[in-house]
ModelCIF file with pLDDT and N, C-alpha, C, O atoms, coordinates in Angstrom:
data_MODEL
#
_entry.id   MODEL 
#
_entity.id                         1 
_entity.type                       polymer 
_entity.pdbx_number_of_molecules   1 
#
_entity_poly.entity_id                      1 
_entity_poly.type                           'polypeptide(L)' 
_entity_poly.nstd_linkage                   no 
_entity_poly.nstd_monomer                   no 
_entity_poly.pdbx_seq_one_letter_code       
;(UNK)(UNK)(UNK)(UNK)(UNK)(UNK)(UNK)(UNK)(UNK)(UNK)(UNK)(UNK)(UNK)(UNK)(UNK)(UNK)
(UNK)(UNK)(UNK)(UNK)(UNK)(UNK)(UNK)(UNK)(UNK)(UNK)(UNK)(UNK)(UNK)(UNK)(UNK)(UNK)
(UNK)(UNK)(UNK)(UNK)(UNK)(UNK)(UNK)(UNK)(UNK)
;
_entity_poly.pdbx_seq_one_letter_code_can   XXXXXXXXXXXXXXXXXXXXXXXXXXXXXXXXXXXXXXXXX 
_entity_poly.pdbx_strand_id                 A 
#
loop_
_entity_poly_seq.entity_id 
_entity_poly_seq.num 
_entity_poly_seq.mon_id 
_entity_poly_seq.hetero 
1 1  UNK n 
1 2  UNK n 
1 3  UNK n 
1 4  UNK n 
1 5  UNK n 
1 6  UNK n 
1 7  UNK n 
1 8  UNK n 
1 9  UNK n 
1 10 UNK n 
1 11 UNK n 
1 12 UNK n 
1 13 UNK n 
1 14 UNK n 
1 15 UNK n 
1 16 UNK n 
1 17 UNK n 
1 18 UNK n 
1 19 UNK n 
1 20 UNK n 
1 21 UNK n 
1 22 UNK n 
1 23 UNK n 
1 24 UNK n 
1 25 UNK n 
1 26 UNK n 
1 27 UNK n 
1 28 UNK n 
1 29 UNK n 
1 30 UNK n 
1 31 UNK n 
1 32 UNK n 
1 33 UNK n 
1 34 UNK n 
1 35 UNK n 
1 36 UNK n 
1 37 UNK n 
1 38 UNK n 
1 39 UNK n 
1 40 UNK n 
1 41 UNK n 
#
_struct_asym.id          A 
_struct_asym.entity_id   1 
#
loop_
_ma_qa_metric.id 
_ma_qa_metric.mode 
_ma_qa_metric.name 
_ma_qa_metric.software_group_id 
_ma_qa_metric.type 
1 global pLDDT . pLDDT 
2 local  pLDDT . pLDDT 
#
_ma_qa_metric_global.metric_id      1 
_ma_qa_metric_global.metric_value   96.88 
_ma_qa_metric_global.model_id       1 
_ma_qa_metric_global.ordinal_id     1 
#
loop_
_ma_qa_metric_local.label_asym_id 
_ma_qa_metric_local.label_comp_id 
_ma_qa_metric_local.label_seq_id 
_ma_qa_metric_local.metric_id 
_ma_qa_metric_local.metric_value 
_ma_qa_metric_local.model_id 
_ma_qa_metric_local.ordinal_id 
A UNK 1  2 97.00 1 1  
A UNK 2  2 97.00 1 2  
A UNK 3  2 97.00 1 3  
A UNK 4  2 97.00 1 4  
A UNK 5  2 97.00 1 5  
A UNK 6  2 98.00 1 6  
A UNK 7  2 97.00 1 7  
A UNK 8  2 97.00 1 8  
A UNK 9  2 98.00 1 9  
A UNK 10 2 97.00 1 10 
A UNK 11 2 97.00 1 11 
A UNK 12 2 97.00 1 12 
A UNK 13 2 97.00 1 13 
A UNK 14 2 96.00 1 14 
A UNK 15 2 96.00 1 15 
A UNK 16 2 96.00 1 16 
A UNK 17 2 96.00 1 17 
A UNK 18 2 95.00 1 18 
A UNK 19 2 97.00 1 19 
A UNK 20 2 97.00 1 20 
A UNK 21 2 97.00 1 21 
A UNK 22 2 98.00 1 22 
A UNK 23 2 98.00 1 23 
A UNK 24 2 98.00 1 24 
A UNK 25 2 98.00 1 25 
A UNK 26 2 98.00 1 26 
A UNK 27 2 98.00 1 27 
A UNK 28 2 97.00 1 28 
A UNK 29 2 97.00 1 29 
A UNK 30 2 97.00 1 30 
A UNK 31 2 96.00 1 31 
A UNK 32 2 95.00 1 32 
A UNK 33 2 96.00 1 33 
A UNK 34 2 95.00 1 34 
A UNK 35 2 97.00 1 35 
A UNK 36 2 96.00 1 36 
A UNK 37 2 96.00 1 37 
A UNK 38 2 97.00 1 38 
A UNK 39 2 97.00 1 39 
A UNK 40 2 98.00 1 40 
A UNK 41 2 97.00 1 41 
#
loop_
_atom_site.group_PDB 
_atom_site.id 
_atom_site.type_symbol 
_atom_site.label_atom_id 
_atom_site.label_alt_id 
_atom_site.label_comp_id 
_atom_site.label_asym_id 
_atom_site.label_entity_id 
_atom_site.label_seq_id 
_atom_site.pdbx_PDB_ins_code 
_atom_site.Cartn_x 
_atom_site.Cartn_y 
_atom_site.Cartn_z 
_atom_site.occupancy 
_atom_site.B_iso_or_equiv 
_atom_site.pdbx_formal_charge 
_atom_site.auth_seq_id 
_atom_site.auth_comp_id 
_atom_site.auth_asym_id 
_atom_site.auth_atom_id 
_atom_site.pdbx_PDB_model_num 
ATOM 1   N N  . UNK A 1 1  ? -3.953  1.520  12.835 1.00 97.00 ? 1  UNK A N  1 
ATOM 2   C CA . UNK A 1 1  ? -3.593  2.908  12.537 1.00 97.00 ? 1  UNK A CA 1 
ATOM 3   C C  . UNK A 1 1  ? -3.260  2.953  11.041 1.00 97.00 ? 1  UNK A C  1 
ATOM 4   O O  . UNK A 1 1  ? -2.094  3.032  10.652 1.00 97.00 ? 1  UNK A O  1 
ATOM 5   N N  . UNK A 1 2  ? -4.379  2.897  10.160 1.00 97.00 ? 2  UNK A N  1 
ATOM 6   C CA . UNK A 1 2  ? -4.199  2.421  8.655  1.00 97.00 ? 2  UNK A CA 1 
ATOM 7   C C  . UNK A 1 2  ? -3.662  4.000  8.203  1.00 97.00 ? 2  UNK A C  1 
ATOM 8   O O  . UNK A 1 2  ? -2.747  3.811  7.402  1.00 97.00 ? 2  UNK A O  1 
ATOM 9   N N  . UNK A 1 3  ? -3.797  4.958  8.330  1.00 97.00 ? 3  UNK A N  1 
ATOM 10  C CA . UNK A 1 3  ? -2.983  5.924  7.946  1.00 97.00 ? 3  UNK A CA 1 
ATOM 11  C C  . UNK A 1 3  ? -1.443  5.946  8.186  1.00 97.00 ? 3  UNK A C  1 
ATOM 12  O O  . UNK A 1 3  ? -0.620  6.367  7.373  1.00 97.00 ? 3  UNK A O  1 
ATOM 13  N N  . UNK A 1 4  ? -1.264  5.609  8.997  1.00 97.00 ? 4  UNK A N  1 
ATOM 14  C CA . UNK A 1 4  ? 0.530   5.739  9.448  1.00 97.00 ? 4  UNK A CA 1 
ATOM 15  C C  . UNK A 1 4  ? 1.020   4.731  8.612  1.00 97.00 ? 4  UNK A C  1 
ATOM 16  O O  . UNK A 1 4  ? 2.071   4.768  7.972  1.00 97.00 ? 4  UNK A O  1 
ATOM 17  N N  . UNK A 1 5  ? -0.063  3.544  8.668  1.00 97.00 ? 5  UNK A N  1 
ATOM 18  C CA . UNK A 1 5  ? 0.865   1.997  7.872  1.00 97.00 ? 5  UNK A CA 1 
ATOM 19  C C  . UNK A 1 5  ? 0.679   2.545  6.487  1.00 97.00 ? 5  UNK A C  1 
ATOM 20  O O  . UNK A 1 5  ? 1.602   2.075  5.822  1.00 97.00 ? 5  UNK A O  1 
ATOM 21  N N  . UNK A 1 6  ? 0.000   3.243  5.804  1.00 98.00 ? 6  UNK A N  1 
ATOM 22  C CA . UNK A 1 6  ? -0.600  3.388  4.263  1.00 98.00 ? 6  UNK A CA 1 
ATOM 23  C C  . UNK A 1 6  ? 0.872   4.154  4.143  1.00 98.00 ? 6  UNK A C  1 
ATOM 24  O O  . UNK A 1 6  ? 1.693   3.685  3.354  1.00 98.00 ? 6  UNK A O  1 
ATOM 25  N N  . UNK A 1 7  ? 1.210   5.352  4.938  1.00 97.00 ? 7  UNK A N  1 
ATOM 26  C CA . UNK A 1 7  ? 1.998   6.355  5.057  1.00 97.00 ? 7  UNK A CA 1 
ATOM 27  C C  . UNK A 1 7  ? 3.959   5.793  4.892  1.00 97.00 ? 7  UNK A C  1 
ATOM 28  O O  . UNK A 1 7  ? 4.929   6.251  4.288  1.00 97.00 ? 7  UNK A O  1 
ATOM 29  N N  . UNK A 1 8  ? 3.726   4.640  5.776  1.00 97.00 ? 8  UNK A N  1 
ATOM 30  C CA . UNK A 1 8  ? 5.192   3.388  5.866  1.00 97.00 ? 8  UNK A CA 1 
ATOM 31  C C  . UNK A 1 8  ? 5.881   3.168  4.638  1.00 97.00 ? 8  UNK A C  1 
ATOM 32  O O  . UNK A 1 8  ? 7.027   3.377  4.238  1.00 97.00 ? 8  UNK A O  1 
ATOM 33  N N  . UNK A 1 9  ? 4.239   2.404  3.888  1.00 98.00 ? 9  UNK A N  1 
ATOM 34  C CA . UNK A 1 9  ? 4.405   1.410  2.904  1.00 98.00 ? 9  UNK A CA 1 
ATOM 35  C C  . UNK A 1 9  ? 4.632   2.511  1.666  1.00 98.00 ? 9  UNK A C  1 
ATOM 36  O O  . UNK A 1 9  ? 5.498   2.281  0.822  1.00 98.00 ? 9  UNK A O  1 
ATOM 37  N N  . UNK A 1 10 ? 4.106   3.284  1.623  1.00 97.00 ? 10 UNK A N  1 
ATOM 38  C CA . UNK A 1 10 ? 4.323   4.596  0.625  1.00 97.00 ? 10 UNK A CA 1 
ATOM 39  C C  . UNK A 1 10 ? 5.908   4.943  0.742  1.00 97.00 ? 10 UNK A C  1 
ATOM 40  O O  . UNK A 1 10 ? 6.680   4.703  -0.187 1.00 97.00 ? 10 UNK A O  1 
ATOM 41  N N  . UNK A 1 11 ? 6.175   5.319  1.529  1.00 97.00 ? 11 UNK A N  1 
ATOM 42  C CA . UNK A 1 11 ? 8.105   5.278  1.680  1.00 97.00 ? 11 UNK A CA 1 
ATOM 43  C C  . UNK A 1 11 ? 8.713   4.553  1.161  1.00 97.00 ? 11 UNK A C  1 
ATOM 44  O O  . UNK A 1 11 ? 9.671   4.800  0.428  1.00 97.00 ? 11 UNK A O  1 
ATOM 45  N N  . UNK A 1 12 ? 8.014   2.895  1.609  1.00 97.00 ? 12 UNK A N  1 
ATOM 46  C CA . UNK A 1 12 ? 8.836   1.931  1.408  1.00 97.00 ? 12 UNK A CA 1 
ATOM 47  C C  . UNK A 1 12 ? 8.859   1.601  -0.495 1.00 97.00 ? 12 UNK A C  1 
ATOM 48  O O  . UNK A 1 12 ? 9.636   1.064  -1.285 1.00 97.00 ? 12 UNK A O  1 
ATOM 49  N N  . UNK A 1 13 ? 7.846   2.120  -0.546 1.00 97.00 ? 13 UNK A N  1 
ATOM 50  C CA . UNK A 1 13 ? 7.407   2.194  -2.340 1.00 97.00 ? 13 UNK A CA 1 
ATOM 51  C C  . UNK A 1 13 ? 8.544   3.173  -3.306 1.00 97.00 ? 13 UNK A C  1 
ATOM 52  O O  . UNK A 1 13 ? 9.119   3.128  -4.394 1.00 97.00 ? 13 UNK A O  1 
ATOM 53  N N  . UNK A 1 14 ? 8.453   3.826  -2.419 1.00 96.00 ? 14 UNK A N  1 
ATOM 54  C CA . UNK A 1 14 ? 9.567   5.231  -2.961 1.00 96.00 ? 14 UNK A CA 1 
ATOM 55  C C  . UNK A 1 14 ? 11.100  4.701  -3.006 1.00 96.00 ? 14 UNK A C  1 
ATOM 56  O O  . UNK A 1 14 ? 11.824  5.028  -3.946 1.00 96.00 ? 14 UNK A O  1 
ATOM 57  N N  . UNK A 1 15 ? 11.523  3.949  -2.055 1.00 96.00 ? 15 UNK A N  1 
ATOM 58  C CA . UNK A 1 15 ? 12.597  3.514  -1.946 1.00 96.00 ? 15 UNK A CA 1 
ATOM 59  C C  . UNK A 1 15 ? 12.900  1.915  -2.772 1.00 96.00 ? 15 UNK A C  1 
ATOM 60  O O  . UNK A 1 15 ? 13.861  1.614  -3.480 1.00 96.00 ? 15 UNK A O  1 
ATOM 61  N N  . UNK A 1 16 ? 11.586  0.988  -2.339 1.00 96.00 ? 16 UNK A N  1 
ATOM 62  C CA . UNK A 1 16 ? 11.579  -0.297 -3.372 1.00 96.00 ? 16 UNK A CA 1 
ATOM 63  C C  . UNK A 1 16 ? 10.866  -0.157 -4.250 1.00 96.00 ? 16 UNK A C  1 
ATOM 64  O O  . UNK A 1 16 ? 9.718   -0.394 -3.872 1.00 96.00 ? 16 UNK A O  1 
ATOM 65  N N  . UNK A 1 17 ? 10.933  0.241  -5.762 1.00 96.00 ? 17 UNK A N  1 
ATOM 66  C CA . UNK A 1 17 ? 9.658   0.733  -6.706 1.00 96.00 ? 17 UNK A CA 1 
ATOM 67  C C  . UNK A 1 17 ? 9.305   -1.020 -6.987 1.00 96.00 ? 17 UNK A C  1 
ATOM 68  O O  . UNK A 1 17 ? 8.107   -1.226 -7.184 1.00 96.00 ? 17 UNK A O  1 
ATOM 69  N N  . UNK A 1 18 ? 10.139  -2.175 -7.021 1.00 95.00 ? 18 UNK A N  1 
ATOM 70  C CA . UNK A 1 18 ? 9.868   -3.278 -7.755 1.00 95.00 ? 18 UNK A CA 1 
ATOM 71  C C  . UNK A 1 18 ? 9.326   -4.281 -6.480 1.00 95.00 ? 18 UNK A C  1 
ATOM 72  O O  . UNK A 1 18 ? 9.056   -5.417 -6.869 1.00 95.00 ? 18 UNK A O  1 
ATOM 73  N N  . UNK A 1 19 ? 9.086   -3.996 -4.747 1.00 97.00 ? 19 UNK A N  1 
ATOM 74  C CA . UNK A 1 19 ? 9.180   -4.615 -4.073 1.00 97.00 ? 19 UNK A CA 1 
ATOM 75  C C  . UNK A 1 19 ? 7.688   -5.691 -3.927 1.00 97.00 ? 19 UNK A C  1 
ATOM 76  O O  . UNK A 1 19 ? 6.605   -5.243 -3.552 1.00 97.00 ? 19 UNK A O  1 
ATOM 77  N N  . UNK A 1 20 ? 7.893   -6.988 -4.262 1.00 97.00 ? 20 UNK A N  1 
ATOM 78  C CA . UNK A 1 20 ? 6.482   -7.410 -4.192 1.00 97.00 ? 20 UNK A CA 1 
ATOM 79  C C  . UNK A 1 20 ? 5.555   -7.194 -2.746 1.00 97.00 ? 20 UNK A C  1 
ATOM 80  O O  . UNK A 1 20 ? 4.409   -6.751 -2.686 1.00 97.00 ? 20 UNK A O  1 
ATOM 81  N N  . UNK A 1 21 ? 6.337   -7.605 -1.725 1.00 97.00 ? 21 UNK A N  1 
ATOM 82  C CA . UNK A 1 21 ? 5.810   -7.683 -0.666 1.00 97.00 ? 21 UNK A CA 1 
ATOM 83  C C  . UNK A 1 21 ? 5.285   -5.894 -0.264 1.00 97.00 ? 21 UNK A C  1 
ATOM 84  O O  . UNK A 1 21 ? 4.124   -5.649 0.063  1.00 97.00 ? 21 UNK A O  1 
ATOM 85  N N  . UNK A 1 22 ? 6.160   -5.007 -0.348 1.00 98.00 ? 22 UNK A N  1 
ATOM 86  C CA . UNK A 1 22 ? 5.054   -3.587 -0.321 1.00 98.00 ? 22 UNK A CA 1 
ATOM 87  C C  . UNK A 1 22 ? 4.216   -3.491 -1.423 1.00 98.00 ? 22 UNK A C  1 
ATOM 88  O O  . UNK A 1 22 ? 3.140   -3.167 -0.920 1.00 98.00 ? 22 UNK A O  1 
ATOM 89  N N  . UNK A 1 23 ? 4.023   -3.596 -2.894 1.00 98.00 ? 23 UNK A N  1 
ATOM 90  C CA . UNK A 1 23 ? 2.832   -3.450 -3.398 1.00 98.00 ? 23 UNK A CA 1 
ATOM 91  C C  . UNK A 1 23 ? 1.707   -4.370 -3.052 1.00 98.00 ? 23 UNK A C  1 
ATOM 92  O O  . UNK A 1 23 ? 0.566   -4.136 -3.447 1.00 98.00 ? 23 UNK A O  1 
ATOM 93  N N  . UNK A 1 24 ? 2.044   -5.558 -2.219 1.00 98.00 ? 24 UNK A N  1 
ATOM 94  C CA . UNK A 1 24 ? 0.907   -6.278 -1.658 1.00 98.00 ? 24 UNK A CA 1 
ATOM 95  C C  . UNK A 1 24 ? 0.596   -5.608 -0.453 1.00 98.00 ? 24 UNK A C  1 
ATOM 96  O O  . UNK A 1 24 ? -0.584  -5.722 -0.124 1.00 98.00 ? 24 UNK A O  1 
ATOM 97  N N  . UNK A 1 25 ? 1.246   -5.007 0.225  1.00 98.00 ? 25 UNK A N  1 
ATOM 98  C CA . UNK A 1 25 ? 0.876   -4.342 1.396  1.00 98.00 ? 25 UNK A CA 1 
ATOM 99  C C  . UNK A 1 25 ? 0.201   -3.089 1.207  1.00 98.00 ? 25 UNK A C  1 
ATOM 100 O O  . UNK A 1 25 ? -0.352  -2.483 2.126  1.00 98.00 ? 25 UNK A O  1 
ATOM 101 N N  . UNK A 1 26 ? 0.254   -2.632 -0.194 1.00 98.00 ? 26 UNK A N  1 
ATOM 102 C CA . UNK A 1 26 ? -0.078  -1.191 -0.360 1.00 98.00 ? 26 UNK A CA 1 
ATOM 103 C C  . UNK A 1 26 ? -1.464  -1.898 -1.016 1.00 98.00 ? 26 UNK A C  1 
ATOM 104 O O  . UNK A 1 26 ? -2.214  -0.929 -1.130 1.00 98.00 ? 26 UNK A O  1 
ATOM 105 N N  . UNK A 1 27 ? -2.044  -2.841 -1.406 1.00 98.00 ? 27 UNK A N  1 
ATOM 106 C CA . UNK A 1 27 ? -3.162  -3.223 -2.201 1.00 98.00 ? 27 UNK A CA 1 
ATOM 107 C C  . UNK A 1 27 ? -3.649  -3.340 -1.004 1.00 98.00 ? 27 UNK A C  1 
ATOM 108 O O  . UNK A 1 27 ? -4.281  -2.338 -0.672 1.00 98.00 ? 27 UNK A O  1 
ATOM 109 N N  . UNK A 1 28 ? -3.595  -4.414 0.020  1.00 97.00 ? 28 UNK A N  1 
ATOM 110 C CA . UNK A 1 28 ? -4.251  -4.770 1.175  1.00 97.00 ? 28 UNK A CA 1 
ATOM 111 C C  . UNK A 1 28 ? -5.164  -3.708 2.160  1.00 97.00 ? 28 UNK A C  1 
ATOM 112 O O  . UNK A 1 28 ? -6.238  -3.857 2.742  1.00 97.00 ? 28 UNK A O  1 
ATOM 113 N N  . UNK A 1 29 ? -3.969  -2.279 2.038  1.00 97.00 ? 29 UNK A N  1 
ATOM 114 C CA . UNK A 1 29 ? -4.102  -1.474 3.216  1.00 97.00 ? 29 UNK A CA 1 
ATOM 115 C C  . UNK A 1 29 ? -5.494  -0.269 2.597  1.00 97.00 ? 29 UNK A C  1 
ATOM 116 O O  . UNK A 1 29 ? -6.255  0.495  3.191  1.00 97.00 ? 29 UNK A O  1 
ATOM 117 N N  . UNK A 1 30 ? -5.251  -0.684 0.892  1.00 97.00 ? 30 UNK A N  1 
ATOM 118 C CA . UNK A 1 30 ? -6.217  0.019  0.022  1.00 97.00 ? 30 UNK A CA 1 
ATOM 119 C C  . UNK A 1 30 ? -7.877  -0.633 0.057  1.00 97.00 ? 30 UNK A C  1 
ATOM 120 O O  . UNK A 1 30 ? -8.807  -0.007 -0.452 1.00 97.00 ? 30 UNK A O  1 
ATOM 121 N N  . UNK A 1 31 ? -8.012  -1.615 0.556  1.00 96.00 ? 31 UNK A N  1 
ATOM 122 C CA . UNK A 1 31 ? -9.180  -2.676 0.658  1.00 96.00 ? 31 UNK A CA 1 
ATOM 123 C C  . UNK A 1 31 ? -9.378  -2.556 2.425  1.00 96.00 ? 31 UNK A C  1 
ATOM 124 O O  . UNK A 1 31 ? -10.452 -2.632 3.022  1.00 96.00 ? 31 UNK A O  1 
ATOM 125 N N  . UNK A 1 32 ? -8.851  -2.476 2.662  1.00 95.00 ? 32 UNK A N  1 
ATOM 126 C CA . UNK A 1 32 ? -8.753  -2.367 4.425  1.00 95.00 ? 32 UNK A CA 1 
ATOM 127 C C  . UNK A 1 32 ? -9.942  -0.861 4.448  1.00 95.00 ? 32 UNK A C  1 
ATOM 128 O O  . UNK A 1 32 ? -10.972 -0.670 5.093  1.00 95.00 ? 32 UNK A O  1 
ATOM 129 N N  . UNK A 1 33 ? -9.369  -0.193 3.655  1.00 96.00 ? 33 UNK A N  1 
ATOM 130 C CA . UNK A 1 33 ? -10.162 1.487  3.760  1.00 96.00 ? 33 UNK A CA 1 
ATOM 131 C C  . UNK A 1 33 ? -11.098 1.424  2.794  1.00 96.00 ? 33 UNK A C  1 
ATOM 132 O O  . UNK A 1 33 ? -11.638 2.483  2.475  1.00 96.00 ? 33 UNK A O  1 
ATOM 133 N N  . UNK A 1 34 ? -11.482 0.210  2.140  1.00 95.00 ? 34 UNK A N  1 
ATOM 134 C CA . UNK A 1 34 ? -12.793 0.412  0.893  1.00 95.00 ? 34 UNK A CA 1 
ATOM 135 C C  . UNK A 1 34 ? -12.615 1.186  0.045  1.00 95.00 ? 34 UNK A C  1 
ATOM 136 O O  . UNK A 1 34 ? -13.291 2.213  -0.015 1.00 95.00 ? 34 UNK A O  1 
ATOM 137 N N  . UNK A 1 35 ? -11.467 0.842  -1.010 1.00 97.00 ? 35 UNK A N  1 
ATOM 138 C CA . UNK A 1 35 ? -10.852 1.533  -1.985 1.00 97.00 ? 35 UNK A CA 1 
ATOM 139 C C  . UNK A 1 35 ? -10.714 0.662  -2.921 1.00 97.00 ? 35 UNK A C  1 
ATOM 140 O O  . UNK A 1 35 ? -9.561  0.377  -3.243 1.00 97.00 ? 35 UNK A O  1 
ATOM 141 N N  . UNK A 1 36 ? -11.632 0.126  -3.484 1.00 96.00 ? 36 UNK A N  1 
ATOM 142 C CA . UNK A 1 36 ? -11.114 -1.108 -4.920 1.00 96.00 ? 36 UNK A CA 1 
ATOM 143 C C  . UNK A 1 36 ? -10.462 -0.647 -5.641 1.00 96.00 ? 36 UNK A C  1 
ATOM 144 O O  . UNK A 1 36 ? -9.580  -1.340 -6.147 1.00 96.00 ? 36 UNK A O  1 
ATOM 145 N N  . UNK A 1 37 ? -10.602 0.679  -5.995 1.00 96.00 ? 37 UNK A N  1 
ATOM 146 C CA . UNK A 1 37 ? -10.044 0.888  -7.255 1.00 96.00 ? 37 UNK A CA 1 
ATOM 147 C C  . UNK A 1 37 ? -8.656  1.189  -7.237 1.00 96.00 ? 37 UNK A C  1 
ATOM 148 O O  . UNK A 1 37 ? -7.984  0.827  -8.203 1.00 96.00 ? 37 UNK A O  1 
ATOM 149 N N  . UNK A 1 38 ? -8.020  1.899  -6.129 1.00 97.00 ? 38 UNK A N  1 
ATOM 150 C CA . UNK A 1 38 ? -6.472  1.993  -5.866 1.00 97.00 ? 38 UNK A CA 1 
ATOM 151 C C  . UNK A 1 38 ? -6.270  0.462  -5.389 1.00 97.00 ? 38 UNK A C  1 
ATOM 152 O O  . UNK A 1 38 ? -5.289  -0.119 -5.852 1.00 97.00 ? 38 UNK A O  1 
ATOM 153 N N  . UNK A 1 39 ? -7.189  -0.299 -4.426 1.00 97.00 ? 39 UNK A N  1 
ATOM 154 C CA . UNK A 1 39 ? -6.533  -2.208 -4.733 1.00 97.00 ? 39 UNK A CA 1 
ATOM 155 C C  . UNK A 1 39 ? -5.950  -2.513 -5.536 1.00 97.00 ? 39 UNK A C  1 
ATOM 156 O O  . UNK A 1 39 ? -4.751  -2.629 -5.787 1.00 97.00 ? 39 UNK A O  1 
ATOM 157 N N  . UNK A 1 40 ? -7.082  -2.707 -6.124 1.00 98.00 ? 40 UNK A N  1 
ATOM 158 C CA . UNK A 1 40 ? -6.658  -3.029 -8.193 1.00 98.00 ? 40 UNK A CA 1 
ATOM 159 C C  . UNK A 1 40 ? -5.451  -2.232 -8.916 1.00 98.00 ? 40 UNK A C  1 
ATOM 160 O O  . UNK A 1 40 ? -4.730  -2.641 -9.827 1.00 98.00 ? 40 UNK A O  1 
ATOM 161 N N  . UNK A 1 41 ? -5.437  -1.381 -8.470 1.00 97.00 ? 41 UNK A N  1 
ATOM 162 C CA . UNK A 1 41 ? -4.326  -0.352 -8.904 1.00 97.00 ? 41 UNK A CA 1 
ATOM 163 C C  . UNK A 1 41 ? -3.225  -1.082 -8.696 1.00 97.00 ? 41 UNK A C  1 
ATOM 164 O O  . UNK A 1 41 ? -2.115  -0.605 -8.929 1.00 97.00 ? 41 UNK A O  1 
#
C-alpha cells in the first residue's frame, strides 16, 4: 500500500527533518513507484 507508506514517511519527515532511516525510506518508496528522480532527491 505504497501510498499510505509514502504518506507515513512524509509525516515522519515533517516531524524528523534530519532522520536517516526516513529519508532512506522516503528514497526506497520513490524507486518502488519508478521515480528516480525524487530517489535521487
Amino acid at each position: 500500500r505504497i501510498d499510505e507508506a509514502l504518506d507515513c514517511f512524509l509525516k515522519l519527515h515533517a516531524i524528523l527533518p534530519s532522520s536517516a532511516q526516513v529519508l532512506y525510506q522516503l528514497a526506497s518508496i520513490y524507486q518502488v513507484m519508478e521515480d528516480p528522480n525524487q530517489a535521487i532527491e
